[in-house]
N, C-alpha and C. Protein backbone atom coordinates (compact mmCIF):
# COMPACT_ATOMS: atom_id res chain seq x y z
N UNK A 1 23.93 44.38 -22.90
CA UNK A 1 23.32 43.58 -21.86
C UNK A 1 23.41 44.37 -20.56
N UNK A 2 22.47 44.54 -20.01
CA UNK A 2 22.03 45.17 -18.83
C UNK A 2 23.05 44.79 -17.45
N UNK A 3 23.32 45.16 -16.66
CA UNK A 3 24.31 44.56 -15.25
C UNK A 3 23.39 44.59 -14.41
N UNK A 4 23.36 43.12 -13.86
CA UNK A 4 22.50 42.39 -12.94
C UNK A 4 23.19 42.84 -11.50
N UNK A 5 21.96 43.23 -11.05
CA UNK A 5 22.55 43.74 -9.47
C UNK A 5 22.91 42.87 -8.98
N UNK A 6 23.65 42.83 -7.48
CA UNK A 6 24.09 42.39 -6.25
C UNK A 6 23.54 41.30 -5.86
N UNK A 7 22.21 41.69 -5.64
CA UNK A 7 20.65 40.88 -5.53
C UNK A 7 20.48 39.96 -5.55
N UNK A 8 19.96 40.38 -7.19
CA UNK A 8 19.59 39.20 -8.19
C UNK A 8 20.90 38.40 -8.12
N UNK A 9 22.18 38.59 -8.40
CA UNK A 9 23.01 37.77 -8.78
C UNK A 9 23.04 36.43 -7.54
N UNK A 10 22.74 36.84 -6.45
CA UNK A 10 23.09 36.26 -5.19
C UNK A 10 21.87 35.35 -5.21
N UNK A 11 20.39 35.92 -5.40
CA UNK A 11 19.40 34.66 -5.47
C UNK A 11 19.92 33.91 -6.11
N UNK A 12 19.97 34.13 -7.69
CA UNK A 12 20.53 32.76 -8.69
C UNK A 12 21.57 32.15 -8.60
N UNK A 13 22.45 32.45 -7.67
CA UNK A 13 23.11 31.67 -6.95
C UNK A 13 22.92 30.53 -6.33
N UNK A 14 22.03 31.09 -5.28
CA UNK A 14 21.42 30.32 -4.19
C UNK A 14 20.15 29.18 -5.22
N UNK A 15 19.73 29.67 -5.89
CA UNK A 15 18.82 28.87 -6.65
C UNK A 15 19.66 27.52 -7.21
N UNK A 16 20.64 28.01 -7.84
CA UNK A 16 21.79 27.22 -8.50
C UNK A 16 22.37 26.15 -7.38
N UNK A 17 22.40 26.37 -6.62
CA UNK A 17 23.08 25.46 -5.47
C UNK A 17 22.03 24.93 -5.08
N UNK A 18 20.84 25.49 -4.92
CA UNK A 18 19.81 24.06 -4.04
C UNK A 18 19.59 23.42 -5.13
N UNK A 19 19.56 23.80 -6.47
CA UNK A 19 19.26 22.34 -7.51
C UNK A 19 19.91 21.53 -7.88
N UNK A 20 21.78 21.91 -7.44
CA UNK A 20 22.44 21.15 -7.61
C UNK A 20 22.26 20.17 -6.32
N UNK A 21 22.47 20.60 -5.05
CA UNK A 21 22.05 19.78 -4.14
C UNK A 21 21.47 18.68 -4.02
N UNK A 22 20.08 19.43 -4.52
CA UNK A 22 19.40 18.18 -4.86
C UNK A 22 19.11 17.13 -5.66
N UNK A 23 19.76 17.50 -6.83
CA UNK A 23 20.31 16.71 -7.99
C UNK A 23 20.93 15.40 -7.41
N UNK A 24 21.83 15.88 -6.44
CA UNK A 24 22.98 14.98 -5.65
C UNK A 24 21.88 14.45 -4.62
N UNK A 25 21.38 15.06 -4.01
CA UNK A 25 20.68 14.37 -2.60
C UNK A 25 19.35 13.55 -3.04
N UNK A 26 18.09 13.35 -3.71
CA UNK A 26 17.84 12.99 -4.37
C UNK A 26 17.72 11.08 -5.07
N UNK A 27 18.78 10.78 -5.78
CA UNK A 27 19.47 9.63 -5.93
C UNK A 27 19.56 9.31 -4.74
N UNK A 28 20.66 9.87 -4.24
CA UNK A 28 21.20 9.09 -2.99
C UNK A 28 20.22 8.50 -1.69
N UNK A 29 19.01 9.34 -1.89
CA UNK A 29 18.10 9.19 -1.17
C UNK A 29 17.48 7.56 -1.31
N UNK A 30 16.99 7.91 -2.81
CA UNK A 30 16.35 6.97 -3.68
C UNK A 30 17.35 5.29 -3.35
N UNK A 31 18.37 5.28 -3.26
CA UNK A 31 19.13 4.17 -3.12
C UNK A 31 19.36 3.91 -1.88
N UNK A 32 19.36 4.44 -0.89
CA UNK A 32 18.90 4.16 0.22
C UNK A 32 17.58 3.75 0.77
N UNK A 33 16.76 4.19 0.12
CA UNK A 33 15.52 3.47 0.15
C UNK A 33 15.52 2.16 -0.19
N UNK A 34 15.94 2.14 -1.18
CA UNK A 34 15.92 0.66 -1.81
C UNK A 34 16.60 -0.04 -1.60
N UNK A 35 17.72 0.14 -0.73
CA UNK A 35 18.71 -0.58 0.17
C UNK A 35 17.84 -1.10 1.62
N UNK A 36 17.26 0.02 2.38
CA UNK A 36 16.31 -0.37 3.38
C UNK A 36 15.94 -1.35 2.91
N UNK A 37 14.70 -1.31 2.09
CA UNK A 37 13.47 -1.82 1.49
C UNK A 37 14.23 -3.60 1.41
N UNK A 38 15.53 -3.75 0.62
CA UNK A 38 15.63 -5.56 0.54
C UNK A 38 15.96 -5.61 2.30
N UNK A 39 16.91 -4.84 2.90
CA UNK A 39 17.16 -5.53 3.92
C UNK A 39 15.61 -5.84 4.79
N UNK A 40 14.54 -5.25 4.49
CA UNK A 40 13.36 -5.31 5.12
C UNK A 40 12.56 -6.18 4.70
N UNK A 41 13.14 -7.22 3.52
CA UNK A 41 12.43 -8.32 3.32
C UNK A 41 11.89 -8.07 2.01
N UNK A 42 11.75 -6.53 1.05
CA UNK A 42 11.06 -6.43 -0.20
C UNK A 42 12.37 -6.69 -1.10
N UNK A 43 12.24 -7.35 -2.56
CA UNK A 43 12.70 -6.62 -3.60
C UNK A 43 12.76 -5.89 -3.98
N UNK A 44 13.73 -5.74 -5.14
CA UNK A 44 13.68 -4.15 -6.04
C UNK A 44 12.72 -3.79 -6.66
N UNK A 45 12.34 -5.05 -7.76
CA UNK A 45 11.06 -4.94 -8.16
C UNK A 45 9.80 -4.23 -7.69
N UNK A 46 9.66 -4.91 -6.41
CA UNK A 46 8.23 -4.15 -5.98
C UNK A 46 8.85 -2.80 -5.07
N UNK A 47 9.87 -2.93 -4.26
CA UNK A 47 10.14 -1.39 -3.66
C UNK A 47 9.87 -0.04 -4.82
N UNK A 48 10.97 -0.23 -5.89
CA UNK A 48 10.80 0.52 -6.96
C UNK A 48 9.40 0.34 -7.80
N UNK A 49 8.57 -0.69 -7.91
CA UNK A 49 7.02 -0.76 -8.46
C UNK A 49 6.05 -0.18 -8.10
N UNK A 50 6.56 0.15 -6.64
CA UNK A 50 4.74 0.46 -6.01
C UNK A 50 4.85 2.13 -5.91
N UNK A 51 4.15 3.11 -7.05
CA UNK A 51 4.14 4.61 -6.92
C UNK A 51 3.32 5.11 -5.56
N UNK A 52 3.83 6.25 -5.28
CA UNK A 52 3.18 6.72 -4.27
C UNK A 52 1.31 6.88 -3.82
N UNK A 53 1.41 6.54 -5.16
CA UNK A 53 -0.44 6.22 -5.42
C UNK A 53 -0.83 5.05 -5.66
N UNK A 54 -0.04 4.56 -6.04
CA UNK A 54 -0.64 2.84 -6.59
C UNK A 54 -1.12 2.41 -5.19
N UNK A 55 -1.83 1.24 -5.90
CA UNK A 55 -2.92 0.77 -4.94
C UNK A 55 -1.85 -0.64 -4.08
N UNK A 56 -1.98 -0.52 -2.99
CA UNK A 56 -1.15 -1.18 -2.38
C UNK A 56 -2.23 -2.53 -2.02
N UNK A 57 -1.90 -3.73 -2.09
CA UNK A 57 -2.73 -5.16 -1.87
C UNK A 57 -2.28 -5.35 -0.14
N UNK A 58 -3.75 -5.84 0.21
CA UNK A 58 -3.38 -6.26 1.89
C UNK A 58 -2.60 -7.44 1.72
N UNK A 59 -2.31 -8.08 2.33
CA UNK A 59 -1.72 -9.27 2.56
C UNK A 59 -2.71 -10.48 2.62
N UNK A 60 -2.71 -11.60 2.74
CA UNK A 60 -3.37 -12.75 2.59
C UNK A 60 -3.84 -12.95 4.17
N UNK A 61 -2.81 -12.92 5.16
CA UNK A 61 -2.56 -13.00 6.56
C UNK A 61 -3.29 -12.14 6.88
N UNK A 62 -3.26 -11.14 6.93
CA UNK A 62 -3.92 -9.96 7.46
C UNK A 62 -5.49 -9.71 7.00
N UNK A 63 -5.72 -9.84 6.05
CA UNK A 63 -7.06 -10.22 5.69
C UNK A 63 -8.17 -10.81 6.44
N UNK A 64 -6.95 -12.50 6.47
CA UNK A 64 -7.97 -13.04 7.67
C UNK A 64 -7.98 -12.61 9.02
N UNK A 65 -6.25 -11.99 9.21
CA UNK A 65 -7.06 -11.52 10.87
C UNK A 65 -7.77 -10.35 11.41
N UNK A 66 -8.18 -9.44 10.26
CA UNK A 66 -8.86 -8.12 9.80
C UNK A 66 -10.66 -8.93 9.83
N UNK A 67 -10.47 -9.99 9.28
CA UNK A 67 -11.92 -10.66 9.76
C UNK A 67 -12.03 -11.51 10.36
N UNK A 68 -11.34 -11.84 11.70
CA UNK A 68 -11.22 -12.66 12.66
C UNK A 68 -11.40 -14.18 11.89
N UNK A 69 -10.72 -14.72 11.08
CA UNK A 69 -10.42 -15.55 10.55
C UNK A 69 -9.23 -16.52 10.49
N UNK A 70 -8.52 -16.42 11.15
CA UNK A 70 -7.04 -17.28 11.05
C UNK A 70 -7.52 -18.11 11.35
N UNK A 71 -8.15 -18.87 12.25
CA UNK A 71 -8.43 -20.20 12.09
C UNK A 71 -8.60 -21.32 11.12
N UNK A 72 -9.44 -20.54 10.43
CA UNK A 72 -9.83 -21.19 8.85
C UNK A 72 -8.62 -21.32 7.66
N UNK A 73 -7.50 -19.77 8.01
CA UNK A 73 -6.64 -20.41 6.77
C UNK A 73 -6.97 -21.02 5.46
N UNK A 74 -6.53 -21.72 4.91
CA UNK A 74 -6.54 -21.73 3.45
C UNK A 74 -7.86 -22.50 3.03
N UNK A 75 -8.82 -22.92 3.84
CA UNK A 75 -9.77 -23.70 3.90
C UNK A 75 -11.19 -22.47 4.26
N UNK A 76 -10.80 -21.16 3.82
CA UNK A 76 -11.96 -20.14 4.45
C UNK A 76 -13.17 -20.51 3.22
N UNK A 77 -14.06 -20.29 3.62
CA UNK A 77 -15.06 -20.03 2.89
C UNK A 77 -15.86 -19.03 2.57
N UNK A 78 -17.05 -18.79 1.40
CA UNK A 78 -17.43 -17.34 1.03
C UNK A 78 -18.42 -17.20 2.01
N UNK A 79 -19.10 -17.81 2.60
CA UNK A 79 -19.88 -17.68 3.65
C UNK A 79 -19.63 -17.21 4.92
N UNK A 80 -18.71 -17.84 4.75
CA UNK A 80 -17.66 -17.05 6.62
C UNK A 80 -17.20 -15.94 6.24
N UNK A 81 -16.36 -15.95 5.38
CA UNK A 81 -16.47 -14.21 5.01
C UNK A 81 -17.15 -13.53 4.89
N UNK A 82 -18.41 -13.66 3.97
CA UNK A 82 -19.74 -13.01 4.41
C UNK A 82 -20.02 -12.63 5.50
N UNK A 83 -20.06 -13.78 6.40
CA UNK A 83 -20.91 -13.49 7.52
C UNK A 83 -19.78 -12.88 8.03
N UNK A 84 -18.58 -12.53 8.44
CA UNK A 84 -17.57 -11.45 9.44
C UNK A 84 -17.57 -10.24 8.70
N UNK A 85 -17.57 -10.39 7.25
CA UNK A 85 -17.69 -8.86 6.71
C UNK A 85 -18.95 -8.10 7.28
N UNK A 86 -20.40 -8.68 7.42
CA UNK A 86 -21.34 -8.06 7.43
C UNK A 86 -21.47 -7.87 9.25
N UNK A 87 -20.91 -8.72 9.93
CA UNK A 87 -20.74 -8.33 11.54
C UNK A 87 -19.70 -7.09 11.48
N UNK A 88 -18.77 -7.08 10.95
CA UNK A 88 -17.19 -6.18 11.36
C UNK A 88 -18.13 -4.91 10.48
N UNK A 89 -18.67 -4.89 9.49
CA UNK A 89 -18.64 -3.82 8.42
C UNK A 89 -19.53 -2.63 9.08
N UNK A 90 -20.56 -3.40 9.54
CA UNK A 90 -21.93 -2.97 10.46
C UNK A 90 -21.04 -2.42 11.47
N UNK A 91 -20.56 -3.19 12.48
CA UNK A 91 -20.24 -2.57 13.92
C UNK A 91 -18.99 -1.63 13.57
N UNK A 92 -18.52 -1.29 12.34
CA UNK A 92 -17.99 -0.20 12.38
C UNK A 92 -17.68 0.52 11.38
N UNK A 93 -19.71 1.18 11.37
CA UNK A 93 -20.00 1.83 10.23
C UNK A 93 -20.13 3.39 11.23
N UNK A 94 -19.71 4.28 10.18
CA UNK A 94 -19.49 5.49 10.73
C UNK A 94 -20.60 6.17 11.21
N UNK A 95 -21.64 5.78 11.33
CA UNK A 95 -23.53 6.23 11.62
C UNK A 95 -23.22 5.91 13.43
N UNK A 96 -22.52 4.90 13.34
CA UNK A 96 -22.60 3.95 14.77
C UNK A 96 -21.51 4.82 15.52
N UNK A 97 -20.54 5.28 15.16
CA UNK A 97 -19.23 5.89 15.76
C UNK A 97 -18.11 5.30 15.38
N UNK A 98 -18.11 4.46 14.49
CA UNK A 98 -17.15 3.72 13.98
C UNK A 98 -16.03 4.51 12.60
N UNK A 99 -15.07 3.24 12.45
CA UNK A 99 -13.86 4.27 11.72
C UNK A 99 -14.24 4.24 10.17
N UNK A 100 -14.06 4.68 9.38
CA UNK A 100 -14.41 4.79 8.14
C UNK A 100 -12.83 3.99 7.75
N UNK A 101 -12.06 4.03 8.17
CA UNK A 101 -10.59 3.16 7.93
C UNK A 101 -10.55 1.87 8.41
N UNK A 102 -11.42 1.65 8.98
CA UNK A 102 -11.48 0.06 9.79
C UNK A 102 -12.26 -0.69 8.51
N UNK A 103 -13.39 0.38 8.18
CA UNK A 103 -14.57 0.19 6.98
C UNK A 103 -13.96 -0.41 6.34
N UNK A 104 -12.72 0.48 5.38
CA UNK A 104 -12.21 0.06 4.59
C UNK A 104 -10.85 -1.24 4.72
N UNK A 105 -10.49 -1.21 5.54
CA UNK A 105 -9.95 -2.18 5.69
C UNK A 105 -10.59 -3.37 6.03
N UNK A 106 -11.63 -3.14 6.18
CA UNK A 106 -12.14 -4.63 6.32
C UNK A 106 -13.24 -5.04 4.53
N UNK A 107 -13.52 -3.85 4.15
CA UNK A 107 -13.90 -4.20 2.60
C UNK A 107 -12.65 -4.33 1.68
N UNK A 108 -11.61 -4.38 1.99
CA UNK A 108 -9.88 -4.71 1.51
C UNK A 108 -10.07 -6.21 1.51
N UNK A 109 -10.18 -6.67 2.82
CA UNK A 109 -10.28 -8.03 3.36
C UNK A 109 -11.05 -8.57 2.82
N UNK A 110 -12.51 -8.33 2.59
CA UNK A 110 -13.34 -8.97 2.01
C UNK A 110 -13.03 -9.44 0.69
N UNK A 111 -12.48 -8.51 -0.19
CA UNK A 111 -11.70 -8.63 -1.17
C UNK A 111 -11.22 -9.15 -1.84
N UNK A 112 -10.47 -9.49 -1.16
CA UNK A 112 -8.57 -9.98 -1.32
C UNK A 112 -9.28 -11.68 -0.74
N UNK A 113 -10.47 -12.23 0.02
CA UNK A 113 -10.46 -13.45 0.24
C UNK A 113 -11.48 -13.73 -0.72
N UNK A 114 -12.27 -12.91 -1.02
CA UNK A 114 -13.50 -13.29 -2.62
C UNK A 114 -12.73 -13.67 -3.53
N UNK A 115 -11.60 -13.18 -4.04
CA UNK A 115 -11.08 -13.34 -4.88
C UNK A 115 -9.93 -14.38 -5.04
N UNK A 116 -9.31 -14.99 -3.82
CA UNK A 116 -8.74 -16.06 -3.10
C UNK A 116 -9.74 -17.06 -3.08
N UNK A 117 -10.83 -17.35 -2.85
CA UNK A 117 -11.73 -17.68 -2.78
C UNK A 117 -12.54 -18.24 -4.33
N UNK A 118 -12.71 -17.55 -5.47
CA UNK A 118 -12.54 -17.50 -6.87
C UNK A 118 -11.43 -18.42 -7.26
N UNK A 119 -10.58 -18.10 -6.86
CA UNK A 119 -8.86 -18.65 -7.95
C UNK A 119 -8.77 -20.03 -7.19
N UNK A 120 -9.19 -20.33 -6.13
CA UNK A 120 -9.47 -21.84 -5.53
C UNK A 120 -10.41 -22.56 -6.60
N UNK A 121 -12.12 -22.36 -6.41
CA UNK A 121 -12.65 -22.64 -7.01
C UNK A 121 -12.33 -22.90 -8.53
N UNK A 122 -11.79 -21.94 -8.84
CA UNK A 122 -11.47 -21.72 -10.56
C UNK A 122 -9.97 -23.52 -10.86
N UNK A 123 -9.54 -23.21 -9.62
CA UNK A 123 -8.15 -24.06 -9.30
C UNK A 123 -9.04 -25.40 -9.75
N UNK A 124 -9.83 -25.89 -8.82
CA UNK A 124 -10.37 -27.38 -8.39
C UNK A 124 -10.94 -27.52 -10.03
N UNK A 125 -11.48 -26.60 -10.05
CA UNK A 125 -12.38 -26.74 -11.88
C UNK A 125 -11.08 -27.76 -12.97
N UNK A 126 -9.98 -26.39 -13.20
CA UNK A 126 -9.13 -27.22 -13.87
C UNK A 126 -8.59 -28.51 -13.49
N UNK A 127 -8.71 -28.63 -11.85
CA UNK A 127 -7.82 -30.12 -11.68
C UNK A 127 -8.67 -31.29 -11.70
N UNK A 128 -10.35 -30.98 -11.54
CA UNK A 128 -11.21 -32.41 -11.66
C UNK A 128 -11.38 -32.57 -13.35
């Protein structure tokens, strides 16, 4: 077997120690996160559920005030949503100077109350 220089021996060293490092740092990270995360009001469940890609859901609240809607609350309708999606969507469509992130956050909104909107309807069906 060949004798590994000075060098080399000293990188794989150094290699050896940042993976142990991080082996250790890592976890510890990870559980601190998830320590944040309940004191911030989430569970484990969803802190640890939601991957760095998964599709994250707006909120119910935010929805409506993404389409100037709080008023209406649980009583919104598909029409009023309509009609603020197609005012908000228009006045800030990117042709106009508008945000392509506002876009989407407000087709989030639209969304998330169509489908709120659905599970009502679908609701009243089963209860008459």
């Amino acid at each position: 077997m060949a004798p590994i220089g000075p060098l080399a021996r000293i990188l794989v060293q150094a290699a050896v120690m940042g993976a142990s490092i991080l082996a250790r740092a890592l976890p510890a990270a990870y559980g601190a996160a998830l320590n944040n995360a309940r004191k911030g009001g989430v569970d484990a469940a969803k802190a640890s559920g939601e991957s760095v890609f998964g599709k994250k859901r707006i909120a119910f609240d935010e929805a409506l005030m993404v389409l100037n809607l709080q008023d209406a609350g649980e009583k919104v309708t598909a029409e009023q949503v309509q009609k603020q999606y197609d005012r908000f969507f228009q006045a800030n469509s990117v042709e106009n100077g508008g945000s392509f992130y506002l876009q989407s956050k407000i087709y989030r909104s639209k969304e998330l109350l169509d489908e709120f909107i659905k599970e009502k309807r679908e609701e009243e069906k089963m209860n008459s």
